[in-house]
N, C-alpha and C. Protein backbone atom coordinates (compact mmCIF):
# COMPACT_ATOMS: atom_id res chain seq x y z
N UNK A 1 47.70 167.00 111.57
CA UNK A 1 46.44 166.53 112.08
C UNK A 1 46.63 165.13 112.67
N UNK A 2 45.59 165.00 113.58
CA UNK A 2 46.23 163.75 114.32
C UNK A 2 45.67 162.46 114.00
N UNK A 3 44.13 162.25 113.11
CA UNK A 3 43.77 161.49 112.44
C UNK A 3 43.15 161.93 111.63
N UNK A 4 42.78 161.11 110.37
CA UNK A 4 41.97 161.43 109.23
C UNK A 4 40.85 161.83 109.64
N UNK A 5 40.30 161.67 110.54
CA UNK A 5 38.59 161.88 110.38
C UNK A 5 39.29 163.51 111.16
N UNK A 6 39.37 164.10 111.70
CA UNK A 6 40.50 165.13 112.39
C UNK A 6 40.74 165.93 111.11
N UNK A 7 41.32 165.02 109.79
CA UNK A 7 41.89 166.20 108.77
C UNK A 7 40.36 166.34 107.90
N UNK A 8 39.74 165.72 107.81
CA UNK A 8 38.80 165.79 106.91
C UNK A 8 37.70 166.69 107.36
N UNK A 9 37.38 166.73 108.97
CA UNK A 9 36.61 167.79 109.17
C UNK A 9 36.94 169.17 109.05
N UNK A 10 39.02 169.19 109.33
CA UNK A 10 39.69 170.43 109.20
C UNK A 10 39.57 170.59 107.57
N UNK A 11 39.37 169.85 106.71
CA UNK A 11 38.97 170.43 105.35
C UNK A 11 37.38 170.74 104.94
N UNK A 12 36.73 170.19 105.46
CA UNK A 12 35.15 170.88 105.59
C UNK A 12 35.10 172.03 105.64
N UNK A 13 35.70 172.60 107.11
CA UNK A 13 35.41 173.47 107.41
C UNK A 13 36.42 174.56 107.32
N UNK A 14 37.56 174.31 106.45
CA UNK A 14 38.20 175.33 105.14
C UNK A 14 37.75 176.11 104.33
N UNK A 15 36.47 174.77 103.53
CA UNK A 15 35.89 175.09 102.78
C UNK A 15 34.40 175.77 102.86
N UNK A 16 34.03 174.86 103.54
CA UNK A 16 33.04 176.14 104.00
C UNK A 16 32.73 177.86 104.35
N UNK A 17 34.31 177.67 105.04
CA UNK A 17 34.23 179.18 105.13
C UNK A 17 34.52 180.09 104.13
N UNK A 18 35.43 179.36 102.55
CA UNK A 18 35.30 180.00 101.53
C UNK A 18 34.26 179.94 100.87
N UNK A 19 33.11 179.22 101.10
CA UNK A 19 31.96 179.49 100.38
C UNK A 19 31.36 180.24 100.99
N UNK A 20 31.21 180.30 102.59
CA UNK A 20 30.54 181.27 103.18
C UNK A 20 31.03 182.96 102.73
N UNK A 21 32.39 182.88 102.26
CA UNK A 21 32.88 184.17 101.82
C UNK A 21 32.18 184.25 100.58
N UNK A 22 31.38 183.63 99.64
CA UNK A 22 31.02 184.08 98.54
C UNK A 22 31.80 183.10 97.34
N UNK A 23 32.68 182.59 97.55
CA UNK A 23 33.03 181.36 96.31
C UNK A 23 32.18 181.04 95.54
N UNK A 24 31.95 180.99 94.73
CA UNK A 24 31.37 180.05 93.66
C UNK A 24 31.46 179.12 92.98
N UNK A 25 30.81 177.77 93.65
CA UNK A 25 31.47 176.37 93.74
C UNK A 25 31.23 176.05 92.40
N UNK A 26 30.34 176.69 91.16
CA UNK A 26 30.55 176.36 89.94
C UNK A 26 31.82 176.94 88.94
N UNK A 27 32.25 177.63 89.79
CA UNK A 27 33.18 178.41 88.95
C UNK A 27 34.94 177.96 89.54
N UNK A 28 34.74 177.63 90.45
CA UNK A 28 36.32 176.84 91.45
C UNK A 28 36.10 175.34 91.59
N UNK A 29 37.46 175.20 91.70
CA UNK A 29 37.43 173.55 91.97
C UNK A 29 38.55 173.70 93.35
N UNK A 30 38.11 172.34 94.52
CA UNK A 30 38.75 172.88 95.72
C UNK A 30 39.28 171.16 95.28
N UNK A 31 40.71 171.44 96.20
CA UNK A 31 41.77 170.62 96.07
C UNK A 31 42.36 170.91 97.12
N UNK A 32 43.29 169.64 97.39
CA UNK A 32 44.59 169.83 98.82
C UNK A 32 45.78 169.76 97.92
N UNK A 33 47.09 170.98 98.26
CA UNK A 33 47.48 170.79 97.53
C UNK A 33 48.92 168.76 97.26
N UNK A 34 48.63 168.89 98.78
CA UNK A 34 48.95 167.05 99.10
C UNK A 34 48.78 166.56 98.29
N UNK A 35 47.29 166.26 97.49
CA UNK A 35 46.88 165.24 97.03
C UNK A 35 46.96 165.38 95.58
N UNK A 36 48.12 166.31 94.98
CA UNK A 36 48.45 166.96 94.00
C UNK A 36 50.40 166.28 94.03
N UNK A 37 51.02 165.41 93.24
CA UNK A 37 52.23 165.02 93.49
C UNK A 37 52.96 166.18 92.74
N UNK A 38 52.55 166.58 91.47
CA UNK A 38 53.18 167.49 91.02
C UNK A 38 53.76 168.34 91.55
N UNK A 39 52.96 169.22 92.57
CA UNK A 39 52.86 170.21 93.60
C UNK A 39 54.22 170.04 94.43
N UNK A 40 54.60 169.24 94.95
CA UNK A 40 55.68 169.30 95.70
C UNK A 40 56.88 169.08 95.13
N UNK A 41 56.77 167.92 93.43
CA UNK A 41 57.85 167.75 92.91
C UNK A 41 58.32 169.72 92.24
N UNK A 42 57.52 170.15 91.80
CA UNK A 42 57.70 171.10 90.96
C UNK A 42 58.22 172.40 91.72
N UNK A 43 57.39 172.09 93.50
CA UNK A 43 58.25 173.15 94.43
C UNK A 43 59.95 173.21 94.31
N UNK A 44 60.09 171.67 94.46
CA UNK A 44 61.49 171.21 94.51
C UNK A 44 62.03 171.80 93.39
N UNK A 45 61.42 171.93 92.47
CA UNK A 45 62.53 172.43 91.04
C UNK A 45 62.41 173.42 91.42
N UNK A 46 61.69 174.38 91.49
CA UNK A 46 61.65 175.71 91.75
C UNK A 46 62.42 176.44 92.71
N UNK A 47 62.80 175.61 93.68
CA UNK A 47 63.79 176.02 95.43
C UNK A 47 64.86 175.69 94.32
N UNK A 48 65.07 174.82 93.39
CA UNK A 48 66.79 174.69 93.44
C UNK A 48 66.94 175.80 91.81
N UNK A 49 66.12 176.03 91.18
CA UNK A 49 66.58 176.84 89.87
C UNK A 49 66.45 178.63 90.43
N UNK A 50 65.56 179.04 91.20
CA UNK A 50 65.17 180.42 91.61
C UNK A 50 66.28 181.29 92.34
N UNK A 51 66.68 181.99 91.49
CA UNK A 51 67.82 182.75 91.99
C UNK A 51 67.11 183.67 92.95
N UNK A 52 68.42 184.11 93.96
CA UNK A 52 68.46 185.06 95.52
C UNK A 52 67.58 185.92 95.11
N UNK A 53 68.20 186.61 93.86
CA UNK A 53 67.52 188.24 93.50
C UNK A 53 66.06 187.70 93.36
N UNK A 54 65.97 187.01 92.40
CA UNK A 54 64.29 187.22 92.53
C UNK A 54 63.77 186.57 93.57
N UNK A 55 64.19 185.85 94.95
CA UNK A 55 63.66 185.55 95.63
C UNK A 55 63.73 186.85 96.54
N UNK A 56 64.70 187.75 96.78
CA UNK A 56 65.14 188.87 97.28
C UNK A 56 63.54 190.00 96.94
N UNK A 57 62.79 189.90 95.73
CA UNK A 57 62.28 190.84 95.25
C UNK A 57 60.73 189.99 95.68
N UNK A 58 60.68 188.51 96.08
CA UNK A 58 59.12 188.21 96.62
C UNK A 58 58.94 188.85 98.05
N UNK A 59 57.86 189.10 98.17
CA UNK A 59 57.33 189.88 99.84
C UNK A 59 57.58 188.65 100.25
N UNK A 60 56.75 187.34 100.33
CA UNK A 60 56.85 186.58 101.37
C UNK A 60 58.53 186.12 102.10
N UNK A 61 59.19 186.16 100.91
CA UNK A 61 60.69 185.80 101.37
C UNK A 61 61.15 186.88 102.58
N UNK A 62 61.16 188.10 101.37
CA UNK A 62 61.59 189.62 102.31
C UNK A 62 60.95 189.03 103.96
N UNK A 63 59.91 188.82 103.56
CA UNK A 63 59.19 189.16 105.24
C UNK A 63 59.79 188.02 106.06
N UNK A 64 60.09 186.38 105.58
CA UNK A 64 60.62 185.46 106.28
C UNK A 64 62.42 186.07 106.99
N UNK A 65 63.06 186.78 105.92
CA UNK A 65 64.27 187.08 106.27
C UNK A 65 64.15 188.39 107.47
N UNK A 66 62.94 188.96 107.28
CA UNK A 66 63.05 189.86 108.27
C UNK A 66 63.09 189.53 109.46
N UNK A 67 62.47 188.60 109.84
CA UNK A 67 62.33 187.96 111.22
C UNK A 67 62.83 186.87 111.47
N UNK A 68 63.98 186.43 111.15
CA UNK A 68 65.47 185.79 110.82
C UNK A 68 64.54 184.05 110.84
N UNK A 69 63.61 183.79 109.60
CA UNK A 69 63.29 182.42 110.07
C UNK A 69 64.30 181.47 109.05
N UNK A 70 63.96 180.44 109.38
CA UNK A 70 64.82 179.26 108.76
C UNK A 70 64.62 178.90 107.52
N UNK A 71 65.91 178.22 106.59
CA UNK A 71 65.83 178.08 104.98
C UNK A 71 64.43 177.87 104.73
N UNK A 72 63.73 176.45 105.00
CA UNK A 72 62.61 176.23 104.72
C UNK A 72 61.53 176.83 104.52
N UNK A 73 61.15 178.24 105.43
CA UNK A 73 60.42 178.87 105.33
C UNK A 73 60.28 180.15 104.07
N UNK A 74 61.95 180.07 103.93
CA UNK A 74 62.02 181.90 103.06
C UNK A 74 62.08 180.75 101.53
N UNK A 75 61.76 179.57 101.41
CA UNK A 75 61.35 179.45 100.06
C UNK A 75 59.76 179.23 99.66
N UNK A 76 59.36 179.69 100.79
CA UNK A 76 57.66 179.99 100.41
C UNK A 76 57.18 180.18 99.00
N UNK A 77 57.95 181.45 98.34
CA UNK A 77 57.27 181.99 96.98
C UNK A 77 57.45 181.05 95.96
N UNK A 78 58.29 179.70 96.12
CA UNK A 78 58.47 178.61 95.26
C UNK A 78 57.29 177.85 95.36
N UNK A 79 56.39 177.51 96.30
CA UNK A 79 55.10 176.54 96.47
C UNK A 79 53.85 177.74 95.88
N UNK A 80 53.62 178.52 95.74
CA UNK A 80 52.55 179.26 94.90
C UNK A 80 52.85 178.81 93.64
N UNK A 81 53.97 179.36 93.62
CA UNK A 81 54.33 179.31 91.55
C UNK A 81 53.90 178.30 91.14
N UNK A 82 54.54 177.11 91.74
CA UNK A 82 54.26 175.55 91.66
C UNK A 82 52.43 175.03 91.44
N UNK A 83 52.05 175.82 92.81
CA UNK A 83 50.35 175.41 92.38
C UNK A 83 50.13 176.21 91.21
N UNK A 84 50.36 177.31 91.10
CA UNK A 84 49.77 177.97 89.78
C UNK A 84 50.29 177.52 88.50
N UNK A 85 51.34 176.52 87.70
CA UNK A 85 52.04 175.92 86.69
C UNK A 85 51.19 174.94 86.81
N UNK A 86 50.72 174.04 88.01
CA UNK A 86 49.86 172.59 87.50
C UNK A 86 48.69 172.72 87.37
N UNK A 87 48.24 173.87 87.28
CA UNK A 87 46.66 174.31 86.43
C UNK A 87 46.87 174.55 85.24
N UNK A 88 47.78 174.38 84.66
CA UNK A 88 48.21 175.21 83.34
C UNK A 88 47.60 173.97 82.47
């Protein structure tokens, strides 16, 4: 994004459209996962401990290797795990 006021409306209107889907803002809490440090340190552990095979056995990887993209991308299934451990 090219300035803050730029990212902040692009998060408005993120969110909006998950409430317009039916969210229930008493029951979720909305977050970036940026503004979360854990989040990226914990990706990092996760890219370097996660063996081939089970990265071999996530869809998102499979699908990055199918369409020959670059390292960065086929460790996708490491940044979910990561958000889902710092709710714990």
């Amino acid at each position: 994004m090219p300035g803050s006021g730029a990212r902040a409306a692009f998060d408005l209107e993120i969110a909006a459209s998950w409430l317009a889907c039916g969210l229930e803002p008493d029951k979720v809490w909305f977050y970036r996962q940026s503004d979360i440090p854990e989040i990226p340190e914990l990706t990092w552990l996760l890219t370097c401990v996660a063996g081939k095979g089970l990265l071999n056995r996530a869809h998102a990887y499979k699908a990055a290797v199918d369409k020959n993209r670059e390292a960065g991308e086929t460790t996708m299934p490491a940044s979910p795990a990561a958000c889902s451990c710092t709710r714990c």
